[in-house]
N, C-alpha and C. Protein backbone atom coordinates (compact mmCIF):
# COMPACT_ATOMS: atom_id res chain seq x y z
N UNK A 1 -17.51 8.52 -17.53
CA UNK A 1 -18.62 7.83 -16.90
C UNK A 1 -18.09 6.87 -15.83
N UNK A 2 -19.10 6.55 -14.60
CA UNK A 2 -18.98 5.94 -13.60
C UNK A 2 -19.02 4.14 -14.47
N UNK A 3 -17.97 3.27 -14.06
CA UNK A 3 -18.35 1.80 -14.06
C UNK A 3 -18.66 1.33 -13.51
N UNK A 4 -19.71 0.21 -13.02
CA UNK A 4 -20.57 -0.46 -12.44
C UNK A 4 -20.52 -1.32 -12.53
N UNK A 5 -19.73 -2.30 -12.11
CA UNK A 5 -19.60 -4.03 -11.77
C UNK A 5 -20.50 -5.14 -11.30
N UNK A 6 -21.22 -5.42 -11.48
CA UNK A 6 -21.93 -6.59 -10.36
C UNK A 6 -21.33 -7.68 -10.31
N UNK A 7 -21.45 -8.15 -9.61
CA UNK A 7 -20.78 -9.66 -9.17
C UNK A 7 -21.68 -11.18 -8.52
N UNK A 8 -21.39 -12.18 -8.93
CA UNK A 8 -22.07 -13.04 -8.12
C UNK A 8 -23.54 -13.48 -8.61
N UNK A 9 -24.76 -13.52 -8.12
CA UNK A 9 -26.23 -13.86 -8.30
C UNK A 9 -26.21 -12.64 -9.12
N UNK A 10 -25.76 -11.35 -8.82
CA UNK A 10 -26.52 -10.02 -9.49
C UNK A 10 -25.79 -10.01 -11.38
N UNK A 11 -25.20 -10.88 -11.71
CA UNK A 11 -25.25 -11.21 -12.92
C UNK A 11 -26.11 -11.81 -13.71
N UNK A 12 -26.74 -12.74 -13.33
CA UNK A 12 -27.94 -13.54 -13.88
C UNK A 12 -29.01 -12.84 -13.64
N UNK A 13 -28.99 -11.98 -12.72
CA UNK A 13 -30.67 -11.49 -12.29
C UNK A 13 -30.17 -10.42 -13.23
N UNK A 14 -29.26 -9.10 -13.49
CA UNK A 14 -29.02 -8.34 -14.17
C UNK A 14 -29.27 -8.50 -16.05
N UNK A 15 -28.27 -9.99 -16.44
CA UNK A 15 -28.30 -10.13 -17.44
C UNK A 15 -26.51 -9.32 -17.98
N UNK A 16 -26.15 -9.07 -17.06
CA UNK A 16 -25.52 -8.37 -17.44
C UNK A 16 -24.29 -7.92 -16.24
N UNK A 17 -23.10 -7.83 -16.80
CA UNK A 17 -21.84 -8.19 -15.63
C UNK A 17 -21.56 -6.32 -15.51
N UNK A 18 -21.53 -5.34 -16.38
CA UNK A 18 -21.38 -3.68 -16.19
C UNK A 18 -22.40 -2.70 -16.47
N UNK A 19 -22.17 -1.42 -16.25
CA UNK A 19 -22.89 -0.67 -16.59
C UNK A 19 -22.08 0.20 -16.96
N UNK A 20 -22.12 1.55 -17.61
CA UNK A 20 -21.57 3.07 -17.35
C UNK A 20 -22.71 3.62 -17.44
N UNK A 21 -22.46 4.29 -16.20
CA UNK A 21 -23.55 5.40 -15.58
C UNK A 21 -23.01 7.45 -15.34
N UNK A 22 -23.52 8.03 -16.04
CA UNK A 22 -22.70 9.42 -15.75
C UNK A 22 -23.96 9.68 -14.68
N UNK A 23 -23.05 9.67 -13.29
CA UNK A 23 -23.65 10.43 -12.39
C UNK A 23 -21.97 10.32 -11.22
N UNK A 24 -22.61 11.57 -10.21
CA UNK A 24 -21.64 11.89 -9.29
C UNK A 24 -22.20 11.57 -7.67
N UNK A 25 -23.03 10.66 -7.66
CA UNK A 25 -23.83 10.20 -6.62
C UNK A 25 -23.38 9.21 -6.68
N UNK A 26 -23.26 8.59 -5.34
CA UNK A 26 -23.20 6.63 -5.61
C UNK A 26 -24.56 5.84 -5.44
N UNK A 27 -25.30 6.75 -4.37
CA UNK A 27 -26.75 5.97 -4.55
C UNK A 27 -27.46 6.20 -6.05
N UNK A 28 -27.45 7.42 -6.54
CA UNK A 28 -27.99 7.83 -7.91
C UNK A 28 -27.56 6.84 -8.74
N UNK A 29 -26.12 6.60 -8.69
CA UNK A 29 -25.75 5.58 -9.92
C UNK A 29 -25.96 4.49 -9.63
N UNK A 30 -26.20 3.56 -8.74
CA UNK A 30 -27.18 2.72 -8.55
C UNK A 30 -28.01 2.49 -8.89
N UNK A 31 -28.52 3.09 -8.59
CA UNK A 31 -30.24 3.38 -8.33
C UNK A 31 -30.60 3.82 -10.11
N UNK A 32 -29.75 3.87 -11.07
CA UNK A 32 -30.15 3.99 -12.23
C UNK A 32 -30.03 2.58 -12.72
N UNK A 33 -29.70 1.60 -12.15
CA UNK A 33 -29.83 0.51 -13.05
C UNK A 33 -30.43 -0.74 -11.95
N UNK A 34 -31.20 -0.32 -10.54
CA UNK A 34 -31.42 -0.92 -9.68
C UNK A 34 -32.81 -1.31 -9.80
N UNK A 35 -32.87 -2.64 -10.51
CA UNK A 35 -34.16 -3.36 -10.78
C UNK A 35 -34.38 -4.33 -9.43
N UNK A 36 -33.51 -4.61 -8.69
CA UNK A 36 -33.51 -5.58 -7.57
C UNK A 36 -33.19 -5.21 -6.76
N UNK A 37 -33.10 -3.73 -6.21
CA UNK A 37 -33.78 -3.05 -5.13
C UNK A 37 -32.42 -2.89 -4.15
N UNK A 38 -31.11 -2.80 -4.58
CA UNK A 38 -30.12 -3.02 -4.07
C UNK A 38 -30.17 -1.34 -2.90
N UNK A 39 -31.19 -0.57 -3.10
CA UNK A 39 -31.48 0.76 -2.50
C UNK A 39 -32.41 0.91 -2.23
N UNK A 40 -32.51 0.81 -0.81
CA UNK A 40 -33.45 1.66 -0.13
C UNK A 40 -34.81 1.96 -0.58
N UNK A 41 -35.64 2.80 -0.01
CA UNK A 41 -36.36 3.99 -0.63
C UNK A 41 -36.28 5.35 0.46
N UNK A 42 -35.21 4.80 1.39
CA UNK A 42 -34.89 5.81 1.93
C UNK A 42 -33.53 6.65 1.32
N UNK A 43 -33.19 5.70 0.30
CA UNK A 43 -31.85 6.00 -0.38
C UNK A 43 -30.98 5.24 0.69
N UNK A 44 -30.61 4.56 1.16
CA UNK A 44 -29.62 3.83 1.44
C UNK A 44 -29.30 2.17 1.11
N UNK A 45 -27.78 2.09 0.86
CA UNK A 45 -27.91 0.60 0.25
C UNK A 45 -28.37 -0.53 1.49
N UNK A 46 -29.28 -1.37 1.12
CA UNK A 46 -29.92 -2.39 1.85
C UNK A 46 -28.45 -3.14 1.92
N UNK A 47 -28.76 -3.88 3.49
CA UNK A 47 -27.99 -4.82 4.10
C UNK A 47 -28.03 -5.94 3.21
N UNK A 48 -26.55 -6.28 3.31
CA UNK A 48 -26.56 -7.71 2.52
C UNK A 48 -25.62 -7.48 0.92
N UNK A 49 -25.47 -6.46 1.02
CA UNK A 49 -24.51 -5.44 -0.04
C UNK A 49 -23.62 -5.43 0.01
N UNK A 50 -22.14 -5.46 -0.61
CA UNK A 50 -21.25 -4.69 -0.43
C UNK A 50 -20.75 -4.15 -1.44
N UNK A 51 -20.18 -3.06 -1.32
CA UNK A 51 -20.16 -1.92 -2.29
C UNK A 51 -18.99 -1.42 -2.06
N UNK A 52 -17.81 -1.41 -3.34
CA UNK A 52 -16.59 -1.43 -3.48
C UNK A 52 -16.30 -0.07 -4.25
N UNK A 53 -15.38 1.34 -3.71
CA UNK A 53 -15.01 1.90 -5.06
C UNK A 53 -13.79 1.55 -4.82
N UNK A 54 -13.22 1.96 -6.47
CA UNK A 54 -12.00 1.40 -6.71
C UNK A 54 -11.13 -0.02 -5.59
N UNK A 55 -11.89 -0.46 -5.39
CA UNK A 55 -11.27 -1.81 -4.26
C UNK A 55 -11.91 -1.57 -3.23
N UNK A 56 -12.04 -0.54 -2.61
CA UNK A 56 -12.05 -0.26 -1.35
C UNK A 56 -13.84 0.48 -0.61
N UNK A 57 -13.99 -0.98 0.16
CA UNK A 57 -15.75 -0.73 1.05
C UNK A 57 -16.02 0.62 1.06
N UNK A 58 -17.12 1.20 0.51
CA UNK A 58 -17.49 2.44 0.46
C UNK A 58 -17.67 3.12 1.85
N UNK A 59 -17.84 2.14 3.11
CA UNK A 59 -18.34 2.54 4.32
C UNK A 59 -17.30 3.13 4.65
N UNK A 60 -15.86 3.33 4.18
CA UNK A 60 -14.65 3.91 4.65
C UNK A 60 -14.62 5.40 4.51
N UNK A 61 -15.03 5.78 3.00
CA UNK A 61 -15.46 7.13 2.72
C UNK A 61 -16.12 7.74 3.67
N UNK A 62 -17.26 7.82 4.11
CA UNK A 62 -18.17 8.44 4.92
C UNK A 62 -19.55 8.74 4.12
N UNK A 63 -20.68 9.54 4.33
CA UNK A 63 -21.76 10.03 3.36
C UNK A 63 -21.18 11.17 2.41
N UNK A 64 -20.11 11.69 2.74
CA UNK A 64 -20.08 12.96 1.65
C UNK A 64 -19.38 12.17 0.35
N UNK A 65 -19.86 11.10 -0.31
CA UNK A 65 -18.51 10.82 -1.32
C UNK A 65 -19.48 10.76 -2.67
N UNK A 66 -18.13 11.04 -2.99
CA UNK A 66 -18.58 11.73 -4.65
C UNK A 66 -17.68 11.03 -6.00
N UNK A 67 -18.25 10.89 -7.07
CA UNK A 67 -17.52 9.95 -7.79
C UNK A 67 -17.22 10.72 -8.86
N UNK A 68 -16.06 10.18 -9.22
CA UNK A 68 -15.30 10.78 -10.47
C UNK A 68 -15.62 9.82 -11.81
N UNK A 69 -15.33 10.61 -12.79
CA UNK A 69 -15.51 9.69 -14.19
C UNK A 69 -15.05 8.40 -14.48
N UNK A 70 -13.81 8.60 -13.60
CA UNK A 70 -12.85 7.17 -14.04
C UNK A 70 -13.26 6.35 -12.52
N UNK A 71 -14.22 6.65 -12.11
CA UNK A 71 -13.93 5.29 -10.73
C UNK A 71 -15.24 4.47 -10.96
N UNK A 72 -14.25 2.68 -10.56
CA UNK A 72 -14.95 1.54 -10.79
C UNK A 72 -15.64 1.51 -9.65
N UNK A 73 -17.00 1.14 -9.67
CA UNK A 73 -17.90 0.80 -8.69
C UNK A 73 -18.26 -0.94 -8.28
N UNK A 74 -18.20 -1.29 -7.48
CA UNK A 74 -18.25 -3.19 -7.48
C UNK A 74 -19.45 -3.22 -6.36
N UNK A 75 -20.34 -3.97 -7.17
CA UNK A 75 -21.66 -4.14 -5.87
C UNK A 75 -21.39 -5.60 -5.95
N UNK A 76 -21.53 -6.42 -4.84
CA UNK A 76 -21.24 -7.98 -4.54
C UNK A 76 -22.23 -8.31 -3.40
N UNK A 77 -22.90 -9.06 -3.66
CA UNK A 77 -24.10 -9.41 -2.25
C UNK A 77 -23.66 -10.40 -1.98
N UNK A 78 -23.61 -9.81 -0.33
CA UNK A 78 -23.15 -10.89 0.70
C UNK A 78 -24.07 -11.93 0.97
N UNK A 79 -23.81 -13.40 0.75
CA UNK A 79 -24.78 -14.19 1.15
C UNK A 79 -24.24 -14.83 2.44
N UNK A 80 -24.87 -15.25 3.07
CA UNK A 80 -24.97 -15.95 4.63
C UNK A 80 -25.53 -16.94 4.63
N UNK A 81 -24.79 -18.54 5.11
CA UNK A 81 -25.84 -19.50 5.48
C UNK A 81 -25.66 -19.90 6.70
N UNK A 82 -26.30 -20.77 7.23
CA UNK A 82 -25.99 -21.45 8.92
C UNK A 82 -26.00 -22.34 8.73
């Protein structure tokens, strides 16, 4: 199964710091435990996200990426102030 990290605010709003999710999607596995809308409804992750596999920004992969059993997933929302 996929691991699922949250980090930051999305612990308290979650209740909860992991998940394991069996899916081979990264929006799917999201999106199975996404009560706070961290996706789309176009299926893409909303701005303000960042989304880590194994360490490394998912935006590096490209759209074709696919997850294996053993890879950690880290969602961390970027906050911004002025």
């Amino acid at each position: 199964m996929v691991r699922l990290i949250l980090k930051g605010p999305l612990l308290n709003a979650f209740k909860k710091d992991e998940f394991f999710v069996d899916e081979t999607n990264l929006v799917r596995a999201i999106e199975r435990i996404d009560e706070h809308h961290i996706i789309t409804n176009n299926g893409r992750i909303r701005p303000g996200y960042l989304i880590l596999l194994n360490g490394k920004d998912v935006r590096l992969y490209g759209e074709l990426l696919l997850l294996k059993e053993s890879d950690i997933v880290e969602v961390i929302p970027v906050n911004h102030g002025g």
